[in-house]
N, C-alpha and C. Protein backbone atom coordinates (compact mmCIF):
# COMPACT_ATOMS: atom_id res chain seq x y z
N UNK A 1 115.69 65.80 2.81
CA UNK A 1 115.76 66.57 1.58
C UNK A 1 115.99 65.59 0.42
N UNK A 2 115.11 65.91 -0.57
CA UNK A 2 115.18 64.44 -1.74
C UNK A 2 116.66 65.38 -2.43
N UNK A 3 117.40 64.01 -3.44
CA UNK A 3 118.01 64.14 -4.03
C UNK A 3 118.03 65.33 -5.03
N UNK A 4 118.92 65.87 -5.42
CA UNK A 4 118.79 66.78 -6.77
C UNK A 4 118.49 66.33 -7.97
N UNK A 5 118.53 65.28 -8.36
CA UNK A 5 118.51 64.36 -9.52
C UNK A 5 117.36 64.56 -9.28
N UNK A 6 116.17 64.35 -8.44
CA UNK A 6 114.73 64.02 -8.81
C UNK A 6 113.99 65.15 -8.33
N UNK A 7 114.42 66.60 -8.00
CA UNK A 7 113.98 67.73 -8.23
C UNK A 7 113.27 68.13 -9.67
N UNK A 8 112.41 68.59 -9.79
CA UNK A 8 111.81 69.08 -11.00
C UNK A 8 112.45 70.37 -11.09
N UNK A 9 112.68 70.76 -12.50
CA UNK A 9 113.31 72.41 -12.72
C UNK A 9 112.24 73.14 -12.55
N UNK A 10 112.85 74.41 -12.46
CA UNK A 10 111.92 75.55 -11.94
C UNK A 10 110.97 75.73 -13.37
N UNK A 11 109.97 76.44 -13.10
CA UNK A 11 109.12 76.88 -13.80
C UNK A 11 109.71 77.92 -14.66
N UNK A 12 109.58 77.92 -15.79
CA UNK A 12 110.05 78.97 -16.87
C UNK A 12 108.76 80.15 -17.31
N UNK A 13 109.49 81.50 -16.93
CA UNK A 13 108.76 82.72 -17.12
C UNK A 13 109.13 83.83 -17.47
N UNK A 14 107.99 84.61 -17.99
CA UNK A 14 109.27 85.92 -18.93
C UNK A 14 109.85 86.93 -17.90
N UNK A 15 109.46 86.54 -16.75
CA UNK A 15 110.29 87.37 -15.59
C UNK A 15 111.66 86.62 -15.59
N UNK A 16 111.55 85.33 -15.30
CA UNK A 16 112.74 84.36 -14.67
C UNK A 16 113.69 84.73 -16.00
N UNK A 17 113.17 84.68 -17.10
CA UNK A 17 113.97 85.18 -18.47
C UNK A 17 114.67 86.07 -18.79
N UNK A 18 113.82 87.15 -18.41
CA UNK A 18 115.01 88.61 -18.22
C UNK A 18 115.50 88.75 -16.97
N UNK A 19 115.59 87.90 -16.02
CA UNK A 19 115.98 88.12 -14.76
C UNK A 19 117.22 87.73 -15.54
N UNK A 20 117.29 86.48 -16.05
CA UNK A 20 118.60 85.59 -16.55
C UNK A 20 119.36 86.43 -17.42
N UNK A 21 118.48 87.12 -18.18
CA UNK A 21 119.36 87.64 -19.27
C UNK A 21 119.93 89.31 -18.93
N UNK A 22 119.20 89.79 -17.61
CA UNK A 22 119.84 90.58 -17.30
C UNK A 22 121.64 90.58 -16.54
N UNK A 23 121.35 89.18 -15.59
CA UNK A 23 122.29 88.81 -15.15
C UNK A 23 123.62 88.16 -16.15
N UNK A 24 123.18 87.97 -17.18
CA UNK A 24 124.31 87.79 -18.08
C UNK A 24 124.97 89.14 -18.85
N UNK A 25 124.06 89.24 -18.92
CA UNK A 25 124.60 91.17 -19.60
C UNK A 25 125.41 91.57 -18.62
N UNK A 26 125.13 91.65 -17.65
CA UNK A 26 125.91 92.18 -16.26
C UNK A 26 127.27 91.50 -15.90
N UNK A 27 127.58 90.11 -15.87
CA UNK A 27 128.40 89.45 -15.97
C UNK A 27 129.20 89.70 -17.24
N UNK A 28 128.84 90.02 -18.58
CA UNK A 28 129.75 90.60 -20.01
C UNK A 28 130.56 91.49 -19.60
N UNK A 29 129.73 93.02 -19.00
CA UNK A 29 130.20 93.76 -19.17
C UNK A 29 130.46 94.07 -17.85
N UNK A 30 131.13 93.12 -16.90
CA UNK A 30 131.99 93.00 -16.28
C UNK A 30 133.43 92.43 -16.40
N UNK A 31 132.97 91.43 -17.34
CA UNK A 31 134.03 90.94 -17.76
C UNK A 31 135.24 91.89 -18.93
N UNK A 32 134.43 92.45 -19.58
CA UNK A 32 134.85 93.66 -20.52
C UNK A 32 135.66 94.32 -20.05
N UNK A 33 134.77 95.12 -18.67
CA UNK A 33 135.30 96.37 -17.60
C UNK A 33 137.04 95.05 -17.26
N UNK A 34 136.97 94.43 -16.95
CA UNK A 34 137.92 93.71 -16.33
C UNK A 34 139.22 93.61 -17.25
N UNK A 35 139.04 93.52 -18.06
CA UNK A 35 139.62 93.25 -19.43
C UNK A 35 140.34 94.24 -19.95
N UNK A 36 139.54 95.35 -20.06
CA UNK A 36 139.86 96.58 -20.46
C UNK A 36 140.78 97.24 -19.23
N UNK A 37 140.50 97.43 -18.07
CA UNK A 37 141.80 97.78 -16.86
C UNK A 37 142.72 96.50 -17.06
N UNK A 38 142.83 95.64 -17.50
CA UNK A 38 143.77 94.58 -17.49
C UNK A 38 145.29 95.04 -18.65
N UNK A 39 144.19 95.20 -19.71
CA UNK A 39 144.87 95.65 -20.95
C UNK A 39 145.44 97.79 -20.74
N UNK A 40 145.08 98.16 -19.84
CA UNK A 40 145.61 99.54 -19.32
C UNK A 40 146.59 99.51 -18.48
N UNK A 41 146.66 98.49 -17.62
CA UNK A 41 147.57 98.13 -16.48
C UNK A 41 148.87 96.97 -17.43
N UNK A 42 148.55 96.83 -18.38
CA UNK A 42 149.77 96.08 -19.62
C UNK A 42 149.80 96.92 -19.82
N UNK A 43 149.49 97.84 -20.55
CA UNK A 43 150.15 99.24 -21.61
C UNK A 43 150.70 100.09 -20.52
N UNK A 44 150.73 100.25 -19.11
CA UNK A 44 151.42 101.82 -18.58
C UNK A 44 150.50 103.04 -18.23
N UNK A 45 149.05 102.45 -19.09
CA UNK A 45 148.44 104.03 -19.06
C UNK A 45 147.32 104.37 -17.82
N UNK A 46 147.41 103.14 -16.91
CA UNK A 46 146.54 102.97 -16.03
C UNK A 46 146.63 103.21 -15.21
């Protein structure tokens, strides 16, 4: 298996693009969701 250093990056496409940018949206508003029970479980009301 060659090194990673001399791998070429993947091919860039408007699939691979919203694949990415779906997966970041998803990761936000997880982080949000997380955040928000965090800050309910500080206040008592959770």
């Amino acid at each position: 298996m060659p090194p990673i250093e001399s791998l070429a990056p993947p091919a860039r496409s408007p699939w691979r693009t919203l694949g990415l940018v779906v997966l970041r949206c998803y990761l936000l508003a997880a982080v949000i969701a997380l955040a928000a029970r965090a800050v309910q479980i500080a206040l008592g009301t959770g």
